[in-house]
C-alpha atoms as a PDB file:
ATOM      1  CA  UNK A   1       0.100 -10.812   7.644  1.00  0.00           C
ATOM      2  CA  UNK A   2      -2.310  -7.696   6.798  1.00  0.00           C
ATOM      3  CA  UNK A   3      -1.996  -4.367   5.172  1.00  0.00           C
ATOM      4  CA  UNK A   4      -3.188  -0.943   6.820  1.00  0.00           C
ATOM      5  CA  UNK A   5      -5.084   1.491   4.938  1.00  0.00           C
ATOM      6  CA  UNK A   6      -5.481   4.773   5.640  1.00  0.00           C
ATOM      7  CA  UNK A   7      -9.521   5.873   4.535  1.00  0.00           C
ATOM      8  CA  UNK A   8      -9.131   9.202   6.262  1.00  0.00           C
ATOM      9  CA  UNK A   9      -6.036  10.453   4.678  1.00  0.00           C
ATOM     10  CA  UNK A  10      -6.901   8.912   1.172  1.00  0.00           C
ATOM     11  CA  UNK A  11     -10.623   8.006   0.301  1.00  0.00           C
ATOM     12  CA  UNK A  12     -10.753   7.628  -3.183  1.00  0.00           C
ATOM     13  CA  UNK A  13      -7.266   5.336  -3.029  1.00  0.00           C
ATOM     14  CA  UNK A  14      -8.364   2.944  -0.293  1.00  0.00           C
ATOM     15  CA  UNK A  15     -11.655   2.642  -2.373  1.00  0.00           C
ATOM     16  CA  UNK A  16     -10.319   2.207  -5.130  1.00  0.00           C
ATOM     17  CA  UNK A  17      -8.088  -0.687  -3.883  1.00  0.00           C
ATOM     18  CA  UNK A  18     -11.101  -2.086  -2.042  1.00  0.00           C
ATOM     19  CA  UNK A  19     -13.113  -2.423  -5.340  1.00  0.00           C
ATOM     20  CA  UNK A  20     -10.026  -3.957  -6.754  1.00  0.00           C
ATOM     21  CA  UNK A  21      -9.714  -6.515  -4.401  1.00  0.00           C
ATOM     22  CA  UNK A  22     -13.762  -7.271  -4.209  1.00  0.00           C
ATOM     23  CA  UNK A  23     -12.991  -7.862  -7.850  1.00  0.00           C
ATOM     24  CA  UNK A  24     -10.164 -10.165  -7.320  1.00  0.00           C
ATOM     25  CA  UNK A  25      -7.959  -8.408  -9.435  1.00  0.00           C
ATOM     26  CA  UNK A  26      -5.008  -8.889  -6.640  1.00  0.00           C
ATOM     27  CA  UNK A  27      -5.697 -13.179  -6.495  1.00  0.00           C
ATOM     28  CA  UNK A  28      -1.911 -14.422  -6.175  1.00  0.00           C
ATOM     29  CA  UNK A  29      -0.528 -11.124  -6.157  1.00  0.00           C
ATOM     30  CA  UNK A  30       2.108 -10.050  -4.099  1.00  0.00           C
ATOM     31  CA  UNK A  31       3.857  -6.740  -2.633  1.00  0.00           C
ATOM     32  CA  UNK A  32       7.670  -6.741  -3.651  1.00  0.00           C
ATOM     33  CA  UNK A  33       9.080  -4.045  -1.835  1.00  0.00           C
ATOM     34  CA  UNK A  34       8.243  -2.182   1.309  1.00  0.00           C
ATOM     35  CA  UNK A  35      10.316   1.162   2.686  1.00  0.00           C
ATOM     36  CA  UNK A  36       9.839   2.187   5.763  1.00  0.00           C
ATOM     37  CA  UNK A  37      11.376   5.190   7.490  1.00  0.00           C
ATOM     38  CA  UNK A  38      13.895   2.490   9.250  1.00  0.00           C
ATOM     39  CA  UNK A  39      15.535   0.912   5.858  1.00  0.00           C
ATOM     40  CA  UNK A  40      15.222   3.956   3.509  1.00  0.00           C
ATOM     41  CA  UNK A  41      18.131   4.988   2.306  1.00  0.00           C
ATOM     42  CA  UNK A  42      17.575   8.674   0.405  1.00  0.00           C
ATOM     43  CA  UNK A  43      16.515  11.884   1.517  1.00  0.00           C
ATOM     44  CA  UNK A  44      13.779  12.840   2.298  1.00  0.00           C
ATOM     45  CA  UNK A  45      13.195   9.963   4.048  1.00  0.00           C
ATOM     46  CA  UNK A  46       9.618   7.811   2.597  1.00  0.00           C
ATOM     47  CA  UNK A  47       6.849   5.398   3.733  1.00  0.00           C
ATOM     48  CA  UNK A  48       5.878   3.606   0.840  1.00  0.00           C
ATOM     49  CA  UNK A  49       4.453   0.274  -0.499  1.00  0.00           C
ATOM     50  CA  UNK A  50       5.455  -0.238  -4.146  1.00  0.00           C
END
């Protein structure tokens, strides 16, 4: 399993998270919930990690 991030679109974010994770603030953390296009039910439809 692995996680995209996108530096070009958001720099300071996928920094920030970098640090973050150099600093092992994410050891046995886990992402809950994951919309994609596919399974999102509202309008607009949303690409998210939350």
């Amino acid at each position: 399993m692995g996680i995209e991030l996108y530096d070009i679109r958001a720099p300071a974010t996928v920094a920030n998270f970098l640090k973050y994770v150099e600093d092992d603030y994410f050891t046995r953390a886990e992402f809950y919930r994951v919309v994609t296009y596919a399974n999102d039910n509202v309008s607009p439809k949303i690409e998210v990690v939350q």
